[in-house]
N, C-alpha and C. Protein backbone atom coordinates (compact mmCIF):
# COMPACT_ATOMS: atom_id res chain seq x y z
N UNK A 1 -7.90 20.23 -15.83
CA UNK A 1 -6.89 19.22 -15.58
C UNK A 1 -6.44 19.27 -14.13
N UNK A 2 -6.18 20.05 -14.08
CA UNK A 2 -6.02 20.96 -12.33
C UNK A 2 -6.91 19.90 -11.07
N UNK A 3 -7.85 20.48 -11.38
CA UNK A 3 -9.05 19.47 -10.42
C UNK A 3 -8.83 18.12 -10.29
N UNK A 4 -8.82 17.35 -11.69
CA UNK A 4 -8.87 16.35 -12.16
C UNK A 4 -7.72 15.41 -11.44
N UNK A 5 -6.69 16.07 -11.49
CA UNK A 5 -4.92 15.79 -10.96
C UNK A 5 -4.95 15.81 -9.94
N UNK A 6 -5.25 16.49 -8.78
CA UNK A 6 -5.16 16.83 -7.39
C UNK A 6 -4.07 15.94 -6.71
N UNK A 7 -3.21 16.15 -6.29
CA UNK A 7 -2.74 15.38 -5.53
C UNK A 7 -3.23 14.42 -4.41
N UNK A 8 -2.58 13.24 -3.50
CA UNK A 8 -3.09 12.19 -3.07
C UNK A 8 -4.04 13.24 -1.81
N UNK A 9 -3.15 14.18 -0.93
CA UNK A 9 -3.53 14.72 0.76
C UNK A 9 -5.31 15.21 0.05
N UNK A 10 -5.14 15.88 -1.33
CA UNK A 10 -6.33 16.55 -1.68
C UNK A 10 -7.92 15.79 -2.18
N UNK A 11 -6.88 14.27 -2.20
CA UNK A 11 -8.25 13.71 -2.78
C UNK A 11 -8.06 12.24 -2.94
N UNK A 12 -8.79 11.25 -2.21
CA UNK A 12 -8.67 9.70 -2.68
C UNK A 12 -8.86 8.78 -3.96
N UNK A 13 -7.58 8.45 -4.11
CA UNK A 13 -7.71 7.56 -5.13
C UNK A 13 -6.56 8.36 -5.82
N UNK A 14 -6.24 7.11 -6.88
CA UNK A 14 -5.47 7.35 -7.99
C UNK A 14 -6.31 8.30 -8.93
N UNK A 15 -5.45 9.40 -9.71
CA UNK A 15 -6.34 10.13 -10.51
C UNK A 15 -5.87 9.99 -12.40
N UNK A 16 -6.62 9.49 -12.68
CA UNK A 16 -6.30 9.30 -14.25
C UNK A 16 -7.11 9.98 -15.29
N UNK A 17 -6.22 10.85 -16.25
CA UNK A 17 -7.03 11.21 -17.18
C UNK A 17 -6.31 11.21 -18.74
N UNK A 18 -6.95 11.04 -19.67
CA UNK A 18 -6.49 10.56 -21.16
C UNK A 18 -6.57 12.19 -21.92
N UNK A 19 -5.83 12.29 -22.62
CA UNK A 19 -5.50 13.55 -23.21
C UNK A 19 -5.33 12.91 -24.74
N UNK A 20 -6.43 13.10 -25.82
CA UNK A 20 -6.63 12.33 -26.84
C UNK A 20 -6.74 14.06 -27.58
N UNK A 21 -7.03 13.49 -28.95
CA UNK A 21 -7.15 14.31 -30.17
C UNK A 21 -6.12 13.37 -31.35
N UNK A 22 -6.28 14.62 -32.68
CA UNK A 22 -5.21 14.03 -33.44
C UNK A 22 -4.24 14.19 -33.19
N UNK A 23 -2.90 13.72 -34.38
CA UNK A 23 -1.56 14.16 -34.61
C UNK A 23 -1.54 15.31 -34.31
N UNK A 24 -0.60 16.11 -33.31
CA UNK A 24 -0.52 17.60 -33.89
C UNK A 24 -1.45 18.78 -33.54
N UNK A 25 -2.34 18.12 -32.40
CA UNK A 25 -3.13 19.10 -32.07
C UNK A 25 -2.74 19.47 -30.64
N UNK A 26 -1.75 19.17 -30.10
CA UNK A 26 -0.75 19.45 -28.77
C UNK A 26 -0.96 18.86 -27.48
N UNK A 27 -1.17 17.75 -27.52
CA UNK A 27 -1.89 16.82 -26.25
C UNK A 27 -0.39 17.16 -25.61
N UNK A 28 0.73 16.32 -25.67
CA UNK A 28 1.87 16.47 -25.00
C UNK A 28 2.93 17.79 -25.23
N UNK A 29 2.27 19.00 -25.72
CA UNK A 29 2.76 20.20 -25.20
C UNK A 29 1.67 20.64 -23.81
N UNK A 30 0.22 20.39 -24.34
CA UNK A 30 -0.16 20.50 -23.34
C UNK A 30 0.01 19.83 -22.40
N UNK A 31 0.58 18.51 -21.91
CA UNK A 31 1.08 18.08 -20.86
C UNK A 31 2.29 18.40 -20.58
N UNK A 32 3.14 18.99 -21.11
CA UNK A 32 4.34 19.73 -20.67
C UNK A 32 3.36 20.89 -19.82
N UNK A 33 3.22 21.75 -20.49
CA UNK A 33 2.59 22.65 -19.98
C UNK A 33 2.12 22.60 -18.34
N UNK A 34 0.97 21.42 -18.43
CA UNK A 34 0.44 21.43 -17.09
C UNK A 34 1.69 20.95 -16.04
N UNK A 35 2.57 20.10 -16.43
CA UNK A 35 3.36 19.55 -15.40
C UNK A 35 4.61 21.00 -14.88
N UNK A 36 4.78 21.63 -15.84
CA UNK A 36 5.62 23.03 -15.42
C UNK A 36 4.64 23.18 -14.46
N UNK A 37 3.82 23.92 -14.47
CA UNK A 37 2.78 24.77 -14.13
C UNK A 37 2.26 23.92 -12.82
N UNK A 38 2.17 22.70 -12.64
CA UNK A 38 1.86 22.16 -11.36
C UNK A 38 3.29 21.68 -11.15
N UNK A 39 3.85 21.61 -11.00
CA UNK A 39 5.61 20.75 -10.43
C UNK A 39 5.47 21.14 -8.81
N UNK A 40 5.06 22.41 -8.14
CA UNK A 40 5.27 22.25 -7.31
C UNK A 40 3.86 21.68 -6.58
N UNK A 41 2.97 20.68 -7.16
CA UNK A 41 2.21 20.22 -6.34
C UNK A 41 2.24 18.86 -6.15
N UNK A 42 3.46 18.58 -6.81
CA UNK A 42 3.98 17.47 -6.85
C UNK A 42 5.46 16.52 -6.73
N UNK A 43 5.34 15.69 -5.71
CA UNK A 43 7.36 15.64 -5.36
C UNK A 43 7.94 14.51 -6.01
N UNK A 44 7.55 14.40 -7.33
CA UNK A 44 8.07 13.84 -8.80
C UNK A 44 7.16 14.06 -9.79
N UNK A 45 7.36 14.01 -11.11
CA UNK A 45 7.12 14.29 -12.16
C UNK A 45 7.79 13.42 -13.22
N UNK A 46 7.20 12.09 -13.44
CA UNK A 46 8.06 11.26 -14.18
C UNK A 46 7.10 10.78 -15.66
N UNK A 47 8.27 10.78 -16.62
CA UNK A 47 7.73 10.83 -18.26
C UNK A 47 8.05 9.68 -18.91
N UNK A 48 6.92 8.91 -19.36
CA UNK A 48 7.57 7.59 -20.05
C UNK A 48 7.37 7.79 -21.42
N UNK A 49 7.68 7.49 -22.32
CA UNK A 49 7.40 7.28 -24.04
C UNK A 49 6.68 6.29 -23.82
N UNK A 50 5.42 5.88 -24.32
CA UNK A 50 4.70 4.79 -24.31
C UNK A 50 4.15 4.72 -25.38
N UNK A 51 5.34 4.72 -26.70
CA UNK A 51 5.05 4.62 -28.41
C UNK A 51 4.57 3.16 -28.37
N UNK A 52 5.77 2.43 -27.88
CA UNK A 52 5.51 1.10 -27.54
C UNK A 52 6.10 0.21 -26.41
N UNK A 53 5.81 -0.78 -26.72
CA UNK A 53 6.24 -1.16 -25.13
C UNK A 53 7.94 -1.44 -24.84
N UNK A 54 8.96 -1.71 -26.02
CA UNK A 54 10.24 -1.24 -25.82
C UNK A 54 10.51 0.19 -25.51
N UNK A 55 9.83 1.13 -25.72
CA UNK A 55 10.30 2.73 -25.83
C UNK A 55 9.33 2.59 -23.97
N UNK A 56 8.68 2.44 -23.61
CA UNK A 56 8.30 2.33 -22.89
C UNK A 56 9.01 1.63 -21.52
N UNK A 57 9.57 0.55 -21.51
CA UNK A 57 10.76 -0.47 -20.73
C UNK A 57 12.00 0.50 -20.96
N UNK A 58 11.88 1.28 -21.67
CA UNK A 58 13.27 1.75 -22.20
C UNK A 58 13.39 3.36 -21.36
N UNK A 59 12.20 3.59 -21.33
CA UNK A 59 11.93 5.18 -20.29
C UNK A 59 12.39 4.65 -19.02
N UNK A 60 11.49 3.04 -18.78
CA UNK A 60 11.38 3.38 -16.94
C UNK A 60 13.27 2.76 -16.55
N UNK A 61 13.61 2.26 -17.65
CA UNK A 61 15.20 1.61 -17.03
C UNK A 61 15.86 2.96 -17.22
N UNK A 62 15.74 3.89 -18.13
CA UNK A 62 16.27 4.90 -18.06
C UNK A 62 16.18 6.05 -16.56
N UNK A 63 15.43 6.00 -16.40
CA UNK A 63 14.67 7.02 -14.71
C UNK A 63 14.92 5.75 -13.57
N UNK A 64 15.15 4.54 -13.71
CA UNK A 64 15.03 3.94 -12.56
C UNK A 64 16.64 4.29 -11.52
N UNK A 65 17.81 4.58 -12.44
CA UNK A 65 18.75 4.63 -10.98
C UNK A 65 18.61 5.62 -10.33
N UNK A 66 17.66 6.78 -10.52
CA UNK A 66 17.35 7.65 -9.54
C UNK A 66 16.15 7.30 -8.25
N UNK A 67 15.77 6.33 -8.69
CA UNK A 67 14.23 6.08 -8.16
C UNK A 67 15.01 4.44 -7.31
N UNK A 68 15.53 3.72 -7.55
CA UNK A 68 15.87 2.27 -6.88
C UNK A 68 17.06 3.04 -6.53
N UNK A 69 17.57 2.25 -4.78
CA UNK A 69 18.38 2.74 -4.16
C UNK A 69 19.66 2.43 -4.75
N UNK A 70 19.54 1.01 -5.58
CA UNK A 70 20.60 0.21 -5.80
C UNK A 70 20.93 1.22 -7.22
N UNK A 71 22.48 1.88 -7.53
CA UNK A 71 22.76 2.68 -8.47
C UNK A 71 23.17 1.30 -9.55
N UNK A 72 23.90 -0.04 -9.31
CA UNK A 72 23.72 -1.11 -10.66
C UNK A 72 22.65 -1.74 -10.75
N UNK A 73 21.74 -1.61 -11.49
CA UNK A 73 21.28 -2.03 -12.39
C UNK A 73 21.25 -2.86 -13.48
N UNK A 74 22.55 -3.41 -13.28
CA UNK A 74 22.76 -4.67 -14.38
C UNK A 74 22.24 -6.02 -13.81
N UNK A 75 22.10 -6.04 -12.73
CA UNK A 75 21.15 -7.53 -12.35
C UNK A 75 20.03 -7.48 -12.62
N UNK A 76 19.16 -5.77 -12.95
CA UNK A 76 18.19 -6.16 -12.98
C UNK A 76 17.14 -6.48 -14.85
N UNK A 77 16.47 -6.94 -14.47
CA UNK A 77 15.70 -7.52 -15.97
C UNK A 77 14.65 -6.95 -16.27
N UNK A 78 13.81 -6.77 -17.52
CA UNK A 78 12.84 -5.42 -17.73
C UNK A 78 11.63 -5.74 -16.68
N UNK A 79 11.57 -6.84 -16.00
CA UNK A 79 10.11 -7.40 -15.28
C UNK A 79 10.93 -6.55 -13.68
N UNK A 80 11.99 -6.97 -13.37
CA UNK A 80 12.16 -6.44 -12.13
C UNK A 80 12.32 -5.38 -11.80
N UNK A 81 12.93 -4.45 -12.80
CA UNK A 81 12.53 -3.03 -13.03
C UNK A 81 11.09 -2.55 -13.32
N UNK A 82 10.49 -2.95 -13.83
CA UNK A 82 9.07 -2.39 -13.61
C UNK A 82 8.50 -2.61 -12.27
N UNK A 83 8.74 -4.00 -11.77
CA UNK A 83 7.86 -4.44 -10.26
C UNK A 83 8.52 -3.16 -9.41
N UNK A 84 9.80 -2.82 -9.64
CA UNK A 84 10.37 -2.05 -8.44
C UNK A 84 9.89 -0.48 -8.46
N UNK A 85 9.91 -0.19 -10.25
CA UNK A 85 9.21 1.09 -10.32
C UNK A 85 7.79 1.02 -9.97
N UNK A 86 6.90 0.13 -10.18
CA UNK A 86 5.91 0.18 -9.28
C UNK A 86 5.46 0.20 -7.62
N UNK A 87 6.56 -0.35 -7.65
CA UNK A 87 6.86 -0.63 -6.04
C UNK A 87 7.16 0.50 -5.31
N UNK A 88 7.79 1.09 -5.91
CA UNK A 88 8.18 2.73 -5.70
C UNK A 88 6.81 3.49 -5.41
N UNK A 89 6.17 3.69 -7.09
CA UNK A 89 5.34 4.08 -6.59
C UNK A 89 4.19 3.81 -6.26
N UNK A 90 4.45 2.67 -5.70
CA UNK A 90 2.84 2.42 -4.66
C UNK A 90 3.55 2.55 -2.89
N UNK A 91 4.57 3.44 -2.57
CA UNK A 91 5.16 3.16 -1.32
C UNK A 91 4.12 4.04 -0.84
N UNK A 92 3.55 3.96 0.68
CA UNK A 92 2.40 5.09 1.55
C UNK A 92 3.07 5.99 1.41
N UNK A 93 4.33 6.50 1.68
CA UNK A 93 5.07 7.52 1.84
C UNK A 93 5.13 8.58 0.16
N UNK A 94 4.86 7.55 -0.53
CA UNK A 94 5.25 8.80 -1.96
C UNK A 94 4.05 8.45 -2.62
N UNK A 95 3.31 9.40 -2.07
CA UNK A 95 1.84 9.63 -2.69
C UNK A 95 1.85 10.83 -3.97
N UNK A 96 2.57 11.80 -3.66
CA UNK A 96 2.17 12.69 -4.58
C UNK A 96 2.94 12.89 -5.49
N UNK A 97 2.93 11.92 -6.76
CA UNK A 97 3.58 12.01 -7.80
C UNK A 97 2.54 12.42 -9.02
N UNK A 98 3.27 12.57 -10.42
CA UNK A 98 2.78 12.78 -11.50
C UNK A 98 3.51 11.51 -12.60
N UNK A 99 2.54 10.70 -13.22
CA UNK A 99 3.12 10.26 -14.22
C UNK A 99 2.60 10.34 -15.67
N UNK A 100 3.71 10.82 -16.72
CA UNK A 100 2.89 11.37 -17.83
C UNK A 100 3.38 9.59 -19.24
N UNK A 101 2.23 9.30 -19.72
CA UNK A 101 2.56 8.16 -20.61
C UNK A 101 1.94 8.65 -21.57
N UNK A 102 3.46 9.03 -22.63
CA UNK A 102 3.25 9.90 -23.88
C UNK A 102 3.31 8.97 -25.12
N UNK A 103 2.17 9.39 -25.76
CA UNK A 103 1.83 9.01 -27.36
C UNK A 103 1.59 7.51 -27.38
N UNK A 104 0.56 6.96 -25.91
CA UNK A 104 0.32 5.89 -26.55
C UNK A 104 -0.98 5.70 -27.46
N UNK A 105 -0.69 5.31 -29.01
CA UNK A 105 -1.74 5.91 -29.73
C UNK A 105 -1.67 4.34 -30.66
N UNK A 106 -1.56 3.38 -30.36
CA UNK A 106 -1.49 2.27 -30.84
C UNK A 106 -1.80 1.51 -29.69
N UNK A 107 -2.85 1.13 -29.14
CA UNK A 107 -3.34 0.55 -27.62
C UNK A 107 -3.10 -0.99 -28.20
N UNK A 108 -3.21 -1.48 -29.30
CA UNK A 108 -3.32 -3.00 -30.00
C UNK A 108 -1.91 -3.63 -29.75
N UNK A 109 -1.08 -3.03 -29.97
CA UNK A 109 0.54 -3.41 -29.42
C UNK A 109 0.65 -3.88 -28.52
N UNK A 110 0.24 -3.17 -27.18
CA UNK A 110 0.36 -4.02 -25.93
C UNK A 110 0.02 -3.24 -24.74
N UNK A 111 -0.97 -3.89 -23.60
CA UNK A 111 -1.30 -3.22 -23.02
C UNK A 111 -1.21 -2.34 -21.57
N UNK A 112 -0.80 -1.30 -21.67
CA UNK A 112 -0.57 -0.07 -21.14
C UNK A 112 -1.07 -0.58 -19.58
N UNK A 113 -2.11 -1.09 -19.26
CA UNK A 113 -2.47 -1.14 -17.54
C UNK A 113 -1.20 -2.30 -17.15
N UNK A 114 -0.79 -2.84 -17.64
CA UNK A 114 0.79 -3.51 -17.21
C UNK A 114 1.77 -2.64 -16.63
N UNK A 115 1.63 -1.80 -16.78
CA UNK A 115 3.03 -0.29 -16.71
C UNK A 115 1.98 0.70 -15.70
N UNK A 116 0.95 0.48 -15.11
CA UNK A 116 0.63 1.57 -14.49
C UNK A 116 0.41 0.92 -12.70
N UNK A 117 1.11 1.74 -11.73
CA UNK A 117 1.18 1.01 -10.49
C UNK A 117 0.19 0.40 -9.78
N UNK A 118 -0.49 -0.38 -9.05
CA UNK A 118 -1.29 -1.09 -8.30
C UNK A 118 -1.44 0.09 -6.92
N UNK A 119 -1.81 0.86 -7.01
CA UNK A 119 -2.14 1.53 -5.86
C UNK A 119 -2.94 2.64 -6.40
N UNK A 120 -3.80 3.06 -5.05
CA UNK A 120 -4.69 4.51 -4.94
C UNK A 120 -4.04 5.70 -4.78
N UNK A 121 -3.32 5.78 -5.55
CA UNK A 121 -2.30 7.23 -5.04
C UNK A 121 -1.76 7.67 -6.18
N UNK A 122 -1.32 8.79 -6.30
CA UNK A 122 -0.89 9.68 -7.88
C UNK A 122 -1.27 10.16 -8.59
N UNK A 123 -0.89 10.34 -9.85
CA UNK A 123 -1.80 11.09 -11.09
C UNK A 123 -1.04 10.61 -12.05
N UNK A 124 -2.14 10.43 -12.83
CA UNK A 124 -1.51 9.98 -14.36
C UNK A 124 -2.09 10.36 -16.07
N UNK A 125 -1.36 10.72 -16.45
CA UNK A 125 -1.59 11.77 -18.19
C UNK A 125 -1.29 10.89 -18.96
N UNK A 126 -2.19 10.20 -19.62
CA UNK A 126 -1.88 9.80 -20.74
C UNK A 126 -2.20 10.50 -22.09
N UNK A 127 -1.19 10.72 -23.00
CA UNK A 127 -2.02 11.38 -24.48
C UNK A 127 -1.99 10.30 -25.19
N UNK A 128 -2.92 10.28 -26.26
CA UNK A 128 -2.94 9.36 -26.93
C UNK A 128 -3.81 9.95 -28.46
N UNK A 129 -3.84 9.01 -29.56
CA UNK A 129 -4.88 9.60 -30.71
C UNK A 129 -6.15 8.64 -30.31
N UNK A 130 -6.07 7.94 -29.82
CA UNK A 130 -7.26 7.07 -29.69
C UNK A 130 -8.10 7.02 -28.17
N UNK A 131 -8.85 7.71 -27.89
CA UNK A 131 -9.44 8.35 -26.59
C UNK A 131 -10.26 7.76 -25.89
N UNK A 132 -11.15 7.30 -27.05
CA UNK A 132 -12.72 6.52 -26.39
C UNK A 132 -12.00 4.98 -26.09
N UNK A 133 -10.92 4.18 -26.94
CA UNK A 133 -10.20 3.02 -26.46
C UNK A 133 -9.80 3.15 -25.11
N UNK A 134 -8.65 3.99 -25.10
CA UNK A 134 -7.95 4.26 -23.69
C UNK A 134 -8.30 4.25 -22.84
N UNK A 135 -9.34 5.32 -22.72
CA UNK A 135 -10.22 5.84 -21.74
C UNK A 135 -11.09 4.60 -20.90
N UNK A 136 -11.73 3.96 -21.82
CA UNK A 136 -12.20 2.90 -21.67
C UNK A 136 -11.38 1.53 -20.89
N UNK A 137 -10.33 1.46 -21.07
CA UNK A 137 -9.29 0.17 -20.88
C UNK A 137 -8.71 0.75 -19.53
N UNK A 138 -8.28 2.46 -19.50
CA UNK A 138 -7.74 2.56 -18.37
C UNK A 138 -8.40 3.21 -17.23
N UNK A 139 -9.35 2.79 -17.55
CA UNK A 139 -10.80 3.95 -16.35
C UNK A 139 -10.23 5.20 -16.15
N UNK A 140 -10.25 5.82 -17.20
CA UNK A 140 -9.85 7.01 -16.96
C UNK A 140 -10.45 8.26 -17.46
N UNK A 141 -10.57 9.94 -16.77
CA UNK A 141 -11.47 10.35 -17.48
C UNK A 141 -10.88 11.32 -18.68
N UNK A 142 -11.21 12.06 -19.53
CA UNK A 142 -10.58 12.17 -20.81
C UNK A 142 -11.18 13.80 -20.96
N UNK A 143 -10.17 14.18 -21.64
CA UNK A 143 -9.93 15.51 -21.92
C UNK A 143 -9.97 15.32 -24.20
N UNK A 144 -10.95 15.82 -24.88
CA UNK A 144 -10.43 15.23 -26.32
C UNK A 144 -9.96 16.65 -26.52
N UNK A 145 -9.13 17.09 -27.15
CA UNK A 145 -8.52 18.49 -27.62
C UNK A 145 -8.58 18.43 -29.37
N UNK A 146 -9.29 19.61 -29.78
CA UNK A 146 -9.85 19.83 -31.34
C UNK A 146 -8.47 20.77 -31.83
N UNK A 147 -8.40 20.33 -33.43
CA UNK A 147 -7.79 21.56 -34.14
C UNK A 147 -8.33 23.22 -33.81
N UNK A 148 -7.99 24.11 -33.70
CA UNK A 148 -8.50 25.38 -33.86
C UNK A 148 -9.08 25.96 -35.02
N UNK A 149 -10.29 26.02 -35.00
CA UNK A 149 -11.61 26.12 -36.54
C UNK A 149 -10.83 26.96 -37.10
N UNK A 150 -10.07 28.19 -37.17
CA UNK A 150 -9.98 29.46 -37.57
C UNK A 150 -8.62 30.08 -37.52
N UNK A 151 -8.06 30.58 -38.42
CA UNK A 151 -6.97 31.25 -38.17
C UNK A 151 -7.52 32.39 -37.69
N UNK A 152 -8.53 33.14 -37.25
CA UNK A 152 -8.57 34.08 -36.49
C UNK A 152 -8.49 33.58 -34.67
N UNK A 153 -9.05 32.16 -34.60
CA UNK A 153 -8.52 31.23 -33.44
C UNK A 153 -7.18 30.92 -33.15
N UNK A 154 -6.78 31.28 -34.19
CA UNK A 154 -5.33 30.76 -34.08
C UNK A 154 -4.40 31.71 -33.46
N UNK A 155 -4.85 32.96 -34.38
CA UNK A 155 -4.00 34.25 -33.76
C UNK A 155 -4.19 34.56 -32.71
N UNK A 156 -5.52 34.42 -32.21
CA UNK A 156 -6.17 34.39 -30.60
C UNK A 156 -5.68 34.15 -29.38
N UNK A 157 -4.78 32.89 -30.00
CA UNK A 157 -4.26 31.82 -29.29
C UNK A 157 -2.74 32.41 -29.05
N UNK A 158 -2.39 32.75 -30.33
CA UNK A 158 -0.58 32.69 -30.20
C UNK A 158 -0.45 34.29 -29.33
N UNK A 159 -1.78 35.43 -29.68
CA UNK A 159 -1.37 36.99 -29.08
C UNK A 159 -1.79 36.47 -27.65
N UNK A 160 -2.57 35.62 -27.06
CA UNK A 160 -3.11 35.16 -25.67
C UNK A 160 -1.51 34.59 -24.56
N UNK A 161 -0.66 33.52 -25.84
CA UNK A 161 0.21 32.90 -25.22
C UNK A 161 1.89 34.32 -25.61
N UNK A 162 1.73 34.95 -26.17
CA UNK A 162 2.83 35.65 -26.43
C UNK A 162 2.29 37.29 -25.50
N UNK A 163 1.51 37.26 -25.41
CA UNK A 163 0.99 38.43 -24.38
C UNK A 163 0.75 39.87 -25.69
N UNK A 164 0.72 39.50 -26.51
CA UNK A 164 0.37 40.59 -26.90
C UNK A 164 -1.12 40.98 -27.17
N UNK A 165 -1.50 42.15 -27.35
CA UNK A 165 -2.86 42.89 -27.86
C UNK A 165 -3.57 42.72 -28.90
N UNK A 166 -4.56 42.43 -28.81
CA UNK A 166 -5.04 41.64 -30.05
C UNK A 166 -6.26 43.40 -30.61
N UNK A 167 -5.38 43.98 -31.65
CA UNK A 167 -6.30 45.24 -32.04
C UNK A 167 -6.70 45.59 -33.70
N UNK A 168 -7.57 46.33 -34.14
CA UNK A 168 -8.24 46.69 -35.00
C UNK A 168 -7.15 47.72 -35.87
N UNK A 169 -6.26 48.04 -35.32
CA UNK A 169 -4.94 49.03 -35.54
C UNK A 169 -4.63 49.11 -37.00
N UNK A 170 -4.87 48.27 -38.04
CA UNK A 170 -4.92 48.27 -39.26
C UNK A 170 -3.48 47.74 -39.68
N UNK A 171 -2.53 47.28 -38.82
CA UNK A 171 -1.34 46.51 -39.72
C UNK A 171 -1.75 45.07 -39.74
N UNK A 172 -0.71 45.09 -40.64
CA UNK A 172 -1.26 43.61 -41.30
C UNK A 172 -0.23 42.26 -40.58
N UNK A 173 -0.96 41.29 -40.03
CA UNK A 173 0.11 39.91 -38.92
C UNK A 173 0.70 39.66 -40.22
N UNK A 174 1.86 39.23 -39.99
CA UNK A 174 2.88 38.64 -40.44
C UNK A 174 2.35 37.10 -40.82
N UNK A 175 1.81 36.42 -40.00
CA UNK A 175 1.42 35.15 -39.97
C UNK A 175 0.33 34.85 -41.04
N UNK A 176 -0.40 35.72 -40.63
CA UNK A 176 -1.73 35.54 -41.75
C UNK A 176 -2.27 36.70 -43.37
N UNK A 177 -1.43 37.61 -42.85
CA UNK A 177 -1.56 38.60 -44.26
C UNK A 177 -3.10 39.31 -43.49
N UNK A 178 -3.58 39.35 -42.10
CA UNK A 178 -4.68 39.95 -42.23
C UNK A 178 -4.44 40.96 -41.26
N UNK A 179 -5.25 41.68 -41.08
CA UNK A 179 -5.81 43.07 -40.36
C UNK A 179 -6.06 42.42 -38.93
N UNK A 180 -5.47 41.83 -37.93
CA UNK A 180 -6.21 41.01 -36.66
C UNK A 180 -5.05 41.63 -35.38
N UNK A 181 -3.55 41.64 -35.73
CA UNK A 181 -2.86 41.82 -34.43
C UNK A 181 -2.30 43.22 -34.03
């Protein structure tokens, strides 16, 4: 994902990639994840809900009085708030942003390249359940993330992220009733 993201100084072009799988298999923990973990390679980090396209209008009016100079916002209308959040970020000056567009997993509702800025500059995460659509609609390249085959994968996973030792020691995990942690 790392590579993929690079910021604008590191690499031309807008960088897009789709973060698909099922329900529940952690596309947007894993995009939490990466955006902690890169924040400082980037001088914003902005998150839309893109369930649908109200939850979506409803993110960027929410984040826009930090981003438009003007703090009222009551003149403006969901079209002029988007032109301006785009406008934002297509300025030369604010190249190195992150934008994450979470759970759009219903692409038939309405379409998502409306909400994404007109310029060569940034990075953008979309998760979604539907991968090969997305991917396809938003030229973007795609990451699919699988369930874990195995509860011995599983424990793998949680002693890897909790730092502990994964040994033969003979007590029994709590989690699974087996002989593994």
């Amino acid at each position: 994902m790392a590579s993929a993201l690079k910021p604008a100084e590191h690499r031309s072009g807008q960088q897009r990639l789709v973060l698909g799988g099922m329900g529940g298999v952690g596309k947007t923990q894993l995009a939490i994840a990466f955006a902690k973990q890169h924040q400082h390679s980037y001088d914003a980090v902005l998150w839309l809900n893109a369930t649908s396209e109200a939850q979506i209008r409803g993110s960027i009016r929410s984040m826009a009085a930090s981003l438009i100079k003007s703090r009222n916002l009551s003149g403006y209308n969901d079209e002029s708030l988007l032109n301006s959040f785009c406008h934002w970020l297509s300025r030369p000056e604010n190249s190195r942003w992150l934008l994450v567009l979470d759970n759009y997993d219903d692409p038939g509702l309405y379409d998502l390249r409306k909400f994404l800025p007109y310029t060569s500059q940034g990075s953008i995460i979309v998760t979604t359940r539907l991968t090969n659509e997305v991917a396809e609609k938003c030229a973007c390249l795609r990451i699919d993330l699988r369930p874990l085959d195995s509860v011995e994968e599983a424990v793998a996973v949680l002693a890897t992220r909790s730092g502990r030792v994964i040994s033969d020691s003979g007590n029994t995990c709590p989690l699974c009733s087996r002989h593994c942690c």
